[in-house]
N, C-alpha and C. Protein backbone atom coordinates (compact mmCIF):
# COMPACT_ATOMS: atom_id res chain seq x y z
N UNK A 1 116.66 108.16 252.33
CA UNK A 1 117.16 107.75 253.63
C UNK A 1 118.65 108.10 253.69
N UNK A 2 119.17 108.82 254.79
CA UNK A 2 120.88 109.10 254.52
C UNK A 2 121.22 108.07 255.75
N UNK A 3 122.24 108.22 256.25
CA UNK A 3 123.01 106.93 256.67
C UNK A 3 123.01 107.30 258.15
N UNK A 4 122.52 108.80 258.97
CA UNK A 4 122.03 108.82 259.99
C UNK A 4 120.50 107.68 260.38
N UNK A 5 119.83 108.11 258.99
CA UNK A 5 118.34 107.50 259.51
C UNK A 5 119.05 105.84 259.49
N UNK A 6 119.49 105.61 258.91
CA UNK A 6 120.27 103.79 258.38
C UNK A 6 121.03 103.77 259.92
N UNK A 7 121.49 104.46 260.35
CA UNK A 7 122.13 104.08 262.10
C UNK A 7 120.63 104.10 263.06
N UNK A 8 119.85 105.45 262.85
CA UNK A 8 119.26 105.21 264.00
C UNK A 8 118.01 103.72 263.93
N UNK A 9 117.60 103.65 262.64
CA UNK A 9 116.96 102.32 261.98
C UNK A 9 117.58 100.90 262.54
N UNK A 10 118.72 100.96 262.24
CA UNK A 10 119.47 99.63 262.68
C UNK A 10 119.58 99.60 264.48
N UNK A 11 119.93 100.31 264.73
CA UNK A 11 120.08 100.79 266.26
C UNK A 11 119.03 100.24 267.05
N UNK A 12 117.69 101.29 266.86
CA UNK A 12 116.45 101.05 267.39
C UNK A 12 116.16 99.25 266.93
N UNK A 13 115.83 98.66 265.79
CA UNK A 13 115.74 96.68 265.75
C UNK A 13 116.49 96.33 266.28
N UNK A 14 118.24 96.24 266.81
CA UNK A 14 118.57 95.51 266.94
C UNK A 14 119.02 95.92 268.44
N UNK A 15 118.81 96.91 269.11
CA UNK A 15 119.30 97.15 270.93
C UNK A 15 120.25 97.86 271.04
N UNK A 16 121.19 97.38 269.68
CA UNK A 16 122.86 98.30 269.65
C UNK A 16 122.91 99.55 269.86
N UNK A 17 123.54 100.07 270.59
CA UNK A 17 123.86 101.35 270.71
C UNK A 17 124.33 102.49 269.18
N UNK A 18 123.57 103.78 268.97
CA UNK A 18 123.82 104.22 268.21
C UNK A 18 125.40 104.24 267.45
N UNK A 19 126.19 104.65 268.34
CA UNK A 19 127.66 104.90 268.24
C UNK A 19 128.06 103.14 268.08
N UNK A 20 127.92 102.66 268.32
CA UNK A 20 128.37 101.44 267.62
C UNK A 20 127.94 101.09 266.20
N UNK A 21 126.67 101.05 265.83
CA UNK A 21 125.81 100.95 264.76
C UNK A 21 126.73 102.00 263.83
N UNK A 22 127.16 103.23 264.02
CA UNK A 22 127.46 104.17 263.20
C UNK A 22 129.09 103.63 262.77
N UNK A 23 129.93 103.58 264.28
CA UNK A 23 131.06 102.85 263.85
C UNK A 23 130.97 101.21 262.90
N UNK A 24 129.90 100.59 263.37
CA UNK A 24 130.00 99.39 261.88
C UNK A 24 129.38 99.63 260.78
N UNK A 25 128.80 100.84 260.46
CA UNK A 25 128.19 101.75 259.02
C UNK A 25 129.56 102.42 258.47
N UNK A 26 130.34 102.92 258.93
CA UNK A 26 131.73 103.27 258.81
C UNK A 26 132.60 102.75 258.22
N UNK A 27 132.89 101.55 259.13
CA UNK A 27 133.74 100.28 258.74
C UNK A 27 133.16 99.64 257.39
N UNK A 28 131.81 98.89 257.21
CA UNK A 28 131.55 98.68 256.29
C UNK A 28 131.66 99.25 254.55
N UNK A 29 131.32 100.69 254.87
CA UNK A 29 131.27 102.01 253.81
C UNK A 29 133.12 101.61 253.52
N UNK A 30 133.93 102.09 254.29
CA UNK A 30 135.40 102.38 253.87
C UNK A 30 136.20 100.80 253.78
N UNK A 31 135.50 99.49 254.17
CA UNK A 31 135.46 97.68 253.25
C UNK A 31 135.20 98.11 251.88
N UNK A 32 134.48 98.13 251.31
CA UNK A 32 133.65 97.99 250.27
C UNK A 32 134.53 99.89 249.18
N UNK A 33 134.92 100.24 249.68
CA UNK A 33 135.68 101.57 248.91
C UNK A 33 136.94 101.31 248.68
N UNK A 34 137.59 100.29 249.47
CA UNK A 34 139.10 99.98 250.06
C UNK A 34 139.28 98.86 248.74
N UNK A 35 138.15 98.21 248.44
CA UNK A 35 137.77 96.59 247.62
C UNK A 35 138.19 97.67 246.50
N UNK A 36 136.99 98.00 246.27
CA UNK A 36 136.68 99.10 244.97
C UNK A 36 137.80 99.15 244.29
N UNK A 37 138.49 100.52 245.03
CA UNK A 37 140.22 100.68 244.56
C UNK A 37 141.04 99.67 244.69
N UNK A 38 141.09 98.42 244.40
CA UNK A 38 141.97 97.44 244.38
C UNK A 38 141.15 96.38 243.48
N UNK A 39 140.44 97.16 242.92
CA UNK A 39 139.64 96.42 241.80
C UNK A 39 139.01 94.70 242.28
N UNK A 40 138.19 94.78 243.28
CA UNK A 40 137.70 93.51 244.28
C UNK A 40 136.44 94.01 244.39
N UNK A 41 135.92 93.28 243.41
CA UNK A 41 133.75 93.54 243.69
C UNK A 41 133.49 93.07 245.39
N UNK A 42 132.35 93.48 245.46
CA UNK A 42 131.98 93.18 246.72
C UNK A 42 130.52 92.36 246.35
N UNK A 43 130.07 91.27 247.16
CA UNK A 43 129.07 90.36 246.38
C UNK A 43 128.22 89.51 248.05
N UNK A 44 127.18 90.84 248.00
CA UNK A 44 126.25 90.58 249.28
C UNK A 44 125.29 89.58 248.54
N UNK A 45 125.30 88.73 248.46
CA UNK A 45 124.02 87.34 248.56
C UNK A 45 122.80 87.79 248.71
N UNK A 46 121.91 88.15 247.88
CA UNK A 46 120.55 88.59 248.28
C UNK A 46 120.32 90.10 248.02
N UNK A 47 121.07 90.84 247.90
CA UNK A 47 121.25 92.11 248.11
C UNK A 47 121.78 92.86 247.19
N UNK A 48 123.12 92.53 246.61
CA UNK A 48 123.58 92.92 245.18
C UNK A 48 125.21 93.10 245.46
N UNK A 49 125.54 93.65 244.15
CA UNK A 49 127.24 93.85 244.06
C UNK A 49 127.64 95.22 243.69
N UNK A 50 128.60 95.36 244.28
CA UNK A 50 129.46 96.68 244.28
C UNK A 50 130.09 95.88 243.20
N UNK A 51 130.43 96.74 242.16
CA UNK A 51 131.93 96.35 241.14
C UNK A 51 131.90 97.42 240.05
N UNK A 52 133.14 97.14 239.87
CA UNK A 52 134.19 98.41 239.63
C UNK A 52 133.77 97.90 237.31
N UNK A 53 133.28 99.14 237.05
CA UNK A 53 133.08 99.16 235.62
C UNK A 53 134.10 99.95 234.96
N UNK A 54 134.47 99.39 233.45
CA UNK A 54 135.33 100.27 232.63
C UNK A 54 133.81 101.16 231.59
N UNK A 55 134.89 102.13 231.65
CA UNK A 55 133.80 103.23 230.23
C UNK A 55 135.22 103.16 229.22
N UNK A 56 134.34 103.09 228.40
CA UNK A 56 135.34 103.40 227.11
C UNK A 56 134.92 104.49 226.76
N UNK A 57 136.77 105.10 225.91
CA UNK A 57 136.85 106.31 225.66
C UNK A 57 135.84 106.95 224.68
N UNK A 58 135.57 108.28 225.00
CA UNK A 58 134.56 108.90 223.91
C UNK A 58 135.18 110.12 223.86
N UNK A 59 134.23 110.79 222.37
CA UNK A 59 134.30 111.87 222.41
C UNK A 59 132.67 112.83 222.76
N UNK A 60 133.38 113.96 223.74
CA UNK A 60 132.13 114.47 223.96
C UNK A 60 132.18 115.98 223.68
N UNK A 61 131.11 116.52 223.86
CA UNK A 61 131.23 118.28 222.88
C UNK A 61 131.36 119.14 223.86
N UNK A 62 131.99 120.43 224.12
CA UNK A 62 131.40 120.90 224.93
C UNK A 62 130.76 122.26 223.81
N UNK A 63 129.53 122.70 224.41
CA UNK A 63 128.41 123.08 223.93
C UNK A 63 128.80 124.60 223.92
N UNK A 64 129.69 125.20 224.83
CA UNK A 64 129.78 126.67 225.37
C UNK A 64 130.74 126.82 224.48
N UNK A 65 131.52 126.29 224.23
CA UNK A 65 133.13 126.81 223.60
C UNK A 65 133.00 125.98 222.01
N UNK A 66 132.14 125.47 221.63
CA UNK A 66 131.79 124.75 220.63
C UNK A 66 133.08 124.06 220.18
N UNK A 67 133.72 123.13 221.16
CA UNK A 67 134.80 122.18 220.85
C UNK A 67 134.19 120.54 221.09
N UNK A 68 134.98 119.81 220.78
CA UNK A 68 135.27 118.87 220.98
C UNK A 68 136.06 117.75 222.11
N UNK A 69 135.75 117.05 222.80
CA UNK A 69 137.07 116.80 223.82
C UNK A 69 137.14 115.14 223.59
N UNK A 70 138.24 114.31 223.90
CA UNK A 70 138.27 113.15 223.83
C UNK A 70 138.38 112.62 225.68
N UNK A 71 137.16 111.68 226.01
CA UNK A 71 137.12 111.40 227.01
C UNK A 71 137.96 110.02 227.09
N UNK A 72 139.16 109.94 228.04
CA UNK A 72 139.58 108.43 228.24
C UNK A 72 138.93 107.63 228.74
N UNK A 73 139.43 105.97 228.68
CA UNK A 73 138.31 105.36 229.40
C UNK A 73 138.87 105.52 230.59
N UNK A 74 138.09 105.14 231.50
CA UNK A 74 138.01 105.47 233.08
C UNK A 74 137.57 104.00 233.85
N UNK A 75 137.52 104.02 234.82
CA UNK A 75 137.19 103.29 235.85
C UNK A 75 135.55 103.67 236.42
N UNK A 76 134.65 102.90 237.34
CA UNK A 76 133.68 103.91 238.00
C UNK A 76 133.04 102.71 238.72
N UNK A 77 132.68 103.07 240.17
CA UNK A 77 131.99 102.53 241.18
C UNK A 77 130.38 102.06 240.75
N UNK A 78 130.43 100.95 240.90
CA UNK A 78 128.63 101.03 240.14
C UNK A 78 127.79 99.50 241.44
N UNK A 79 126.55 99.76 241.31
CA UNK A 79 126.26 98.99 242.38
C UNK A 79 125.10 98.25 241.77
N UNK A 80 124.84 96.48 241.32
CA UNK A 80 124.36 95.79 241.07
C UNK A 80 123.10 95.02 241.72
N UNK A 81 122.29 95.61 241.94
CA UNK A 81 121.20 94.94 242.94
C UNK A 81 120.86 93.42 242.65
N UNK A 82 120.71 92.27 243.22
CA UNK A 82 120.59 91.06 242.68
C UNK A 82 118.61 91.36 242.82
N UNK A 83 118.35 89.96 241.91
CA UNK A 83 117.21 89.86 241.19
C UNK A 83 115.84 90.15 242.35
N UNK A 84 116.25 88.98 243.03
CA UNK A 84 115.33 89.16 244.31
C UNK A 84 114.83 90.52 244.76
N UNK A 85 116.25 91.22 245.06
CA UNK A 85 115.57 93.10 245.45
C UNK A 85 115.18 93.98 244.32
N UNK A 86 115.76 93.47 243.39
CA UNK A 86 114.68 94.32 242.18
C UNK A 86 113.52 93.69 241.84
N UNK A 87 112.99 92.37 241.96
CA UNK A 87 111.80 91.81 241.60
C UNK A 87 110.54 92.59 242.93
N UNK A 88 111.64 92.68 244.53
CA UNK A 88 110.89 92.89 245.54
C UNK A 88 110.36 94.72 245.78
N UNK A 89 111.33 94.99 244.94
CA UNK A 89 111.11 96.71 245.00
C UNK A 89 109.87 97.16 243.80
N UNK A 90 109.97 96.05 242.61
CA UNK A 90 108.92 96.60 241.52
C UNK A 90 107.56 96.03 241.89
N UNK A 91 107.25 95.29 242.88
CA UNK A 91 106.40 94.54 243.18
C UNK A 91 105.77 95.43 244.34
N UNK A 92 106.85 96.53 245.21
CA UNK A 92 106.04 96.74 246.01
C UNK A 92 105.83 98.76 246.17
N UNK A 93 106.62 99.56 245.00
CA UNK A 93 106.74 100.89 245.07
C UNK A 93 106.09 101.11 244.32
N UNK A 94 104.99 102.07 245.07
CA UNK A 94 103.78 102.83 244.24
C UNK A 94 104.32 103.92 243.88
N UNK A 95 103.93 105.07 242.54
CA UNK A 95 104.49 105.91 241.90
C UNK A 95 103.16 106.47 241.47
């Protein structure tokens, strides 16, 4: 699903006009990026959490040039689904 079908989806249930729906898909997306970089999880009730993970440093190979590199640790965007939507997604996606 990309975030056109997520506007016209929301749009069509709720009456709102596309262009509004898209401007509060917008707003929301660049809340939750704005948090991110200022190191502020985001924590939807039911739904899950945006929050900001450390990696610790490694070393990794590269395979072509047969070296070595030392990776720092870093920062990285990661998104936490709470229990409910993962209990409700394994319960209901056929594979």
């Amino acid at each position: 699903m990309t975030k056109a079908d997520i506007v016209n989806e929301v749009s069509k249930n709720t009456g709102i006009e596309k262009v509004t729906v898209q401007k509060t898909v917008e707003a929301f997306m660049e809340t939750v990026k704005d948090s991110l970089v200022k190191d502020k999880n985001v924590y939807l009730r039911g739904f899950g959490s945006f929050i900001v993970k450390k990696r610790a440093k490694k070393t990794a190979r590269n395979i072509s040039k047969n070296t070595t590199i030392i990776i720092p640790e870093h920062f990285i965007p990661s998104f936490k689904p709470a229990k409910s939507f993962v209990n409700k997604v394994k319960s209901n996606v056929k594979r």
